[in-house]
N, C-alpha and C. Protein backbone atom coordinates (compact mmCIF):
# COMPACT_ATOMS: atom_id res chain seq x y z
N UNK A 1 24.65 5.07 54.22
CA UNK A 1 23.74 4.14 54.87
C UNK A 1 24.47 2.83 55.11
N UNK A 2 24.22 1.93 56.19
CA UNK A 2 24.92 0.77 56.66
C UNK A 2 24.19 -0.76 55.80
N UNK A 3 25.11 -1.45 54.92
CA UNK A 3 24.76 -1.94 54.16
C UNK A 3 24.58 -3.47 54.61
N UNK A 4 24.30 -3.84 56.46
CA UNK A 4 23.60 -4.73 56.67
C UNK A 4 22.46 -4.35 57.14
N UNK A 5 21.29 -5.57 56.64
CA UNK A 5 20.22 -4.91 57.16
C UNK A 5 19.45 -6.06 58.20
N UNK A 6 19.55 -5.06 59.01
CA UNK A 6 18.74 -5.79 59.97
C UNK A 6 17.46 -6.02 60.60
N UNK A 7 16.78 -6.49 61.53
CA UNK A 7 15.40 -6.54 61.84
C UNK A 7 15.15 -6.36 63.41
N UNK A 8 13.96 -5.58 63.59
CA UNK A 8 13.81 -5.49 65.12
C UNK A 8 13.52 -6.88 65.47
N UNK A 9 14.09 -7.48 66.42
CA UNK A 9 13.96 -8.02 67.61
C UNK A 9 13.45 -7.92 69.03
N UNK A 10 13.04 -8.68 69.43
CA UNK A 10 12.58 -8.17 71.18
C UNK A 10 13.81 -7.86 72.22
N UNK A 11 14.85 -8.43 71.98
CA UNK A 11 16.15 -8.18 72.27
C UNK A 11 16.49 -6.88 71.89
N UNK A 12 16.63 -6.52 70.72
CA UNK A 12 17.41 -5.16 70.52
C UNK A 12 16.28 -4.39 71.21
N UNK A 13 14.81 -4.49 70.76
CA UNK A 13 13.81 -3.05 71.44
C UNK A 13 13.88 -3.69 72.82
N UNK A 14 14.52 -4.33 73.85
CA UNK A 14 14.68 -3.88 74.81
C UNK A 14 15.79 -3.27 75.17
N UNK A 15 16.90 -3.60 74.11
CA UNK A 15 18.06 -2.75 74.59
C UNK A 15 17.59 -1.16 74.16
N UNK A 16 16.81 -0.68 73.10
CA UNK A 16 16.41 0.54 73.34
C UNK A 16 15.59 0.91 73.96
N UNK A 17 14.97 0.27 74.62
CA UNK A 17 14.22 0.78 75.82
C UNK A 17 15.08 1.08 76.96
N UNK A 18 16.34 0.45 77.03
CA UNK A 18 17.03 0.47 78.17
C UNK A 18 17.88 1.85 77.98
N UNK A 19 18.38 2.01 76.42
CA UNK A 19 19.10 3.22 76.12
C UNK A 19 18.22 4.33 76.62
N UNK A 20 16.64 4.01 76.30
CA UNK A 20 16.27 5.42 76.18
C UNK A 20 15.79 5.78 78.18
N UNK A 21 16.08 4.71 79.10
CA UNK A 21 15.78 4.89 80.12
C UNK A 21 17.78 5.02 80.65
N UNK A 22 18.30 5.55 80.34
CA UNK A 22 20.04 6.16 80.42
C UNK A 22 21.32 5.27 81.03
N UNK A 23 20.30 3.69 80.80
CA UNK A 23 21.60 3.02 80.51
C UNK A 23 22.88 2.75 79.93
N UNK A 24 24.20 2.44 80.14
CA UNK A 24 24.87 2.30 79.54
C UNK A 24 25.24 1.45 78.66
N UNK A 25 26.15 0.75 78.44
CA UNK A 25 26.50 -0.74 77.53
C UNK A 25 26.81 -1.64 79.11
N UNK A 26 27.71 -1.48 79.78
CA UNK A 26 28.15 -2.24 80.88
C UNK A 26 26.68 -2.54 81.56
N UNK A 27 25.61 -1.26 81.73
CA UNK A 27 24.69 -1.98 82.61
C UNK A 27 23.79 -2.67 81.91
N UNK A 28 23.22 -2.34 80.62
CA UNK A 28 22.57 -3.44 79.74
C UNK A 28 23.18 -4.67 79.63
N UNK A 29 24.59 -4.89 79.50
CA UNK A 29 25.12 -6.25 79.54
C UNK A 29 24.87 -6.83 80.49
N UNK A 30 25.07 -5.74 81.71
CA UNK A 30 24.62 -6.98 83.18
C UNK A 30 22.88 -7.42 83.39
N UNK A 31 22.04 -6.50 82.88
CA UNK A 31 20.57 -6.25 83.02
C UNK A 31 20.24 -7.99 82.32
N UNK A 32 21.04 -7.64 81.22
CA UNK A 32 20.57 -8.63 79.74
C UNK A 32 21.46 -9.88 80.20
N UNK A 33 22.65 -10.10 80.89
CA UNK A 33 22.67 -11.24 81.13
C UNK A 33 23.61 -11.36 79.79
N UNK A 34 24.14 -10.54 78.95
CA UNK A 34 24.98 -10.21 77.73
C UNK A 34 26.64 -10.03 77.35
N UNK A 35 27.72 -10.23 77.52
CA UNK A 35 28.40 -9.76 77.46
C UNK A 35 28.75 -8.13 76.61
N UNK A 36 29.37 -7.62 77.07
CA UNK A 36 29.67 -6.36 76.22
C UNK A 36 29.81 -6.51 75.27
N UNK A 37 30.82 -7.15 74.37
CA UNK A 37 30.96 -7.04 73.12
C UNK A 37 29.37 -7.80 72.42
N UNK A 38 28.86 -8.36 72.78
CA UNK A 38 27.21 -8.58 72.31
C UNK A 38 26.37 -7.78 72.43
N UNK A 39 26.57 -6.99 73.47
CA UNK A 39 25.51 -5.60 73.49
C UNK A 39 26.05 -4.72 72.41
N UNK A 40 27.44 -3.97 72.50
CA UNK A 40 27.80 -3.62 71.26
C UNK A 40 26.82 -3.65 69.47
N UNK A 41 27.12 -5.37 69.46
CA UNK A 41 27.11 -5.65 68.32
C UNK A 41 24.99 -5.49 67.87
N UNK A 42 24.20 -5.83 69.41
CA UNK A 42 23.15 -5.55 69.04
C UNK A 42 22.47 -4.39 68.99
N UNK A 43 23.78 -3.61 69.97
CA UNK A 43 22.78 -1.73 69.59
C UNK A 43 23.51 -1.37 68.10
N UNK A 44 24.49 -2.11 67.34
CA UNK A 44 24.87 -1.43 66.02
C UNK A 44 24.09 -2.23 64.91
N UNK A 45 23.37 -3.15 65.77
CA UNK A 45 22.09 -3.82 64.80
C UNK A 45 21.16 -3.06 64.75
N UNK A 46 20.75 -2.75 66.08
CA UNK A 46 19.66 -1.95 66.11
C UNK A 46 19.56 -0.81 65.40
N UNK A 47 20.84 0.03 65.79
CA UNK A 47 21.22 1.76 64.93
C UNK A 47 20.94 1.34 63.27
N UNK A 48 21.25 0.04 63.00
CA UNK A 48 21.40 -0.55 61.35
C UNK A 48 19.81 -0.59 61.26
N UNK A 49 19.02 -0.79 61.81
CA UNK A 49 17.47 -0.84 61.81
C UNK A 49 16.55 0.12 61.64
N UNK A 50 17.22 1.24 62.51
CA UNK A 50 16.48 2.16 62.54
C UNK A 50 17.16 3.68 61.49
N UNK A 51 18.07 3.34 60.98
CA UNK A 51 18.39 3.98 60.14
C UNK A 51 19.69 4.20 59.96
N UNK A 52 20.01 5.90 58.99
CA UNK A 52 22.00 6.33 59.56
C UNK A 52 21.98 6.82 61.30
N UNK A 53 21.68 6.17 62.07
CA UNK A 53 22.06 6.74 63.46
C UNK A 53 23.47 5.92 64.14
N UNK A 54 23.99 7.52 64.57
CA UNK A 54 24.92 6.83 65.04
C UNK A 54 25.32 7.55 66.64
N UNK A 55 24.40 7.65 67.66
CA UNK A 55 24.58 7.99 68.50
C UNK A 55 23.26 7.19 69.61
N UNK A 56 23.53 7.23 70.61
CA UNK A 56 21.80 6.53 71.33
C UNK A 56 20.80 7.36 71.43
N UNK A 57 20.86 8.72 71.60
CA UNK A 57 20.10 9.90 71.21
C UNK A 57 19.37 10.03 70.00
N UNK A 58 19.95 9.66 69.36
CA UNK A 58 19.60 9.59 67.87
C UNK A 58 18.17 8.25 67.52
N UNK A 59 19.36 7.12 67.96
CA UNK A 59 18.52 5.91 68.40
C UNK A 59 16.87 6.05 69.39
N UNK A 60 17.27 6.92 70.04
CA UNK A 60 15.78 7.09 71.18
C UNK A 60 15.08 7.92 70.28
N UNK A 61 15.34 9.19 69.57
CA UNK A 61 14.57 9.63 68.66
C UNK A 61 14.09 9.25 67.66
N UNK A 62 14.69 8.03 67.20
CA UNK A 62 13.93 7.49 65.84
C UNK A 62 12.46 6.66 66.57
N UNK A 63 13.00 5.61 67.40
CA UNK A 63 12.74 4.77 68.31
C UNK A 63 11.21 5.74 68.59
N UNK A 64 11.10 7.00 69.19
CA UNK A 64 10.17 7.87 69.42
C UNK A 64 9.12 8.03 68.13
N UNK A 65 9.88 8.31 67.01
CA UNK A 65 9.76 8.74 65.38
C UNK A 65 8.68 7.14 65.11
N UNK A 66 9.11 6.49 65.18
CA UNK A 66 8.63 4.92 64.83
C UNK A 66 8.13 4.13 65.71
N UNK A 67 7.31 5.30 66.38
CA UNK A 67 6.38 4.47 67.79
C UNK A 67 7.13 3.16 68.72
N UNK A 68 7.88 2.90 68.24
CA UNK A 68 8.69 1.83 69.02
C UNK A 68 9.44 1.97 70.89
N UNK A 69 9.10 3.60 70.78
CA UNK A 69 9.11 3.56 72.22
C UNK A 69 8.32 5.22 72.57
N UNK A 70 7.85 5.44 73.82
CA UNK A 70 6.38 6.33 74.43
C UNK A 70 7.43 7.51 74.84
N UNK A 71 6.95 8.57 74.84
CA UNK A 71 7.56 9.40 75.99
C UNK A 71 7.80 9.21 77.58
N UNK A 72 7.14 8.49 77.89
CA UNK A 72 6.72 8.03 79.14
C UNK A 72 7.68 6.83 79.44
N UNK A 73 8.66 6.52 78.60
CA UNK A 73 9.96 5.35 78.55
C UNK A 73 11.03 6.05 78.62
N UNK A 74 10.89 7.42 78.59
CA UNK A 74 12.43 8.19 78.81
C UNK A 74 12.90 8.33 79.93
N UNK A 75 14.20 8.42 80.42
CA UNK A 75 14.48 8.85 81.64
C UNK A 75 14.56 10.65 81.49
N UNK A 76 14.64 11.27 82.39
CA UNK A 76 14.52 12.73 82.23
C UNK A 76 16.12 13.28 81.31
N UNK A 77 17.10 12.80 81.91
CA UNK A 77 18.19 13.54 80.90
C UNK A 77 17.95 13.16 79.39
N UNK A 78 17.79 12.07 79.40
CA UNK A 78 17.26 11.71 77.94
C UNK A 78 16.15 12.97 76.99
N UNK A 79 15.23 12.89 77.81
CA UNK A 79 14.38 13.40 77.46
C UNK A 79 14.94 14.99 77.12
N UNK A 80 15.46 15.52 77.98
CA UNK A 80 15.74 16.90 77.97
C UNK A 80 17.04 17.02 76.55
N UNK A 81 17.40 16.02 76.64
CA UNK A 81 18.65 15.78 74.93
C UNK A 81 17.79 15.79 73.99
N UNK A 82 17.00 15.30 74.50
CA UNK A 82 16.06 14.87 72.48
C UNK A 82 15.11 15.94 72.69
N UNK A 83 14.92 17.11 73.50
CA UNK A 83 14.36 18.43 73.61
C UNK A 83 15.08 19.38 72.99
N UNK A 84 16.69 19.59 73.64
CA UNK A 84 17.70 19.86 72.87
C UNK A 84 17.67 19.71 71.06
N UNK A 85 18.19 18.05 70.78
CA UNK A 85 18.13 18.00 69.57
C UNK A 85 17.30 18.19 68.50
N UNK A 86 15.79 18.17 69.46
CA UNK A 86 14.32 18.47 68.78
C UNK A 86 15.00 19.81 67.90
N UNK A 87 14.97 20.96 68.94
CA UNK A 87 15.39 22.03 68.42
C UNK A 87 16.02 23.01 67.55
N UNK A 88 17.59 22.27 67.20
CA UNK A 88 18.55 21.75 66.31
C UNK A 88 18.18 21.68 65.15
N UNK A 89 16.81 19.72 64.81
CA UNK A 89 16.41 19.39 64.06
C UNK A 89 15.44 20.57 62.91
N UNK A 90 14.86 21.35 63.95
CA UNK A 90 13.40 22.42 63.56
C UNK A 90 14.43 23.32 63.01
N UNK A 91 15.82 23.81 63.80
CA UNK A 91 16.78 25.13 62.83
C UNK A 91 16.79 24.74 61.47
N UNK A 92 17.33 23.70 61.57
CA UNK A 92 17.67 23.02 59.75
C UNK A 92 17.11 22.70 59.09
N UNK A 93 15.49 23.09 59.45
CA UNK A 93 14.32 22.63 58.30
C UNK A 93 13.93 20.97 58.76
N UNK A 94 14.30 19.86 59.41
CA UNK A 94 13.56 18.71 59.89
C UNK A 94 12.52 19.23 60.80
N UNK A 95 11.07 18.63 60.41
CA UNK A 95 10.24 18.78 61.29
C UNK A 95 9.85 17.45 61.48
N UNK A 96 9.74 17.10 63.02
CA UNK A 96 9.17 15.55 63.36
C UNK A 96 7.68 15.52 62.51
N UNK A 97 7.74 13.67 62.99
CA UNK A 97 6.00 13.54 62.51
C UNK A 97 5.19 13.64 63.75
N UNK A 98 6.13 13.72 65.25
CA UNK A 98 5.27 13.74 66.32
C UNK A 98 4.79 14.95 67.12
């Protein structure tokens, strides 16, 4: 587990809103008005928030997990990954709460 701890912000839940609609880092930096290495540092705040995640997939599924973002905020490839990983999760005995 990542041993800073951090807090949601309106900043970071829009950068996961932006992850989970299949932005990158370069276009959130330009969206946000951010440099890169600041977007960086606030989606590894965010991943520090929402748990051990260490992928944006991961991030959109917790994000999903912790009401913090709708189905209806995904972009479709997104969506069809965390359909994917849903799947994965259910082989190995994780069952969502949603």
């Amino acid at each position: 587990m990542y041993k800073h701890k951090a807090t949601m912000t309106d900043r970071r839940h829009q950068i996961l809103f932006l992850i989970a609609k299949g932005y990158n880092n370069k276009q959130i930096a330009r969206k946000m008005g951010l440099s890169i290495s600041n977007t960086r540092m606030q989606k590894w705040r965010l991943y520090c928030y929402l748990g051990e995640i260490h992928t944006a997939i991961d991030a959109v599924y917790m994000g999903l997990q912790m009401g913090l973002l709708r189905e209806s905020d995904l972009a479709e490839p997104i969506r069809e990954e965390i359909y994917d990983n849903e799947a994965e999760k259910q082989m190995y005995g994780y069952t969502p709460a949603w």
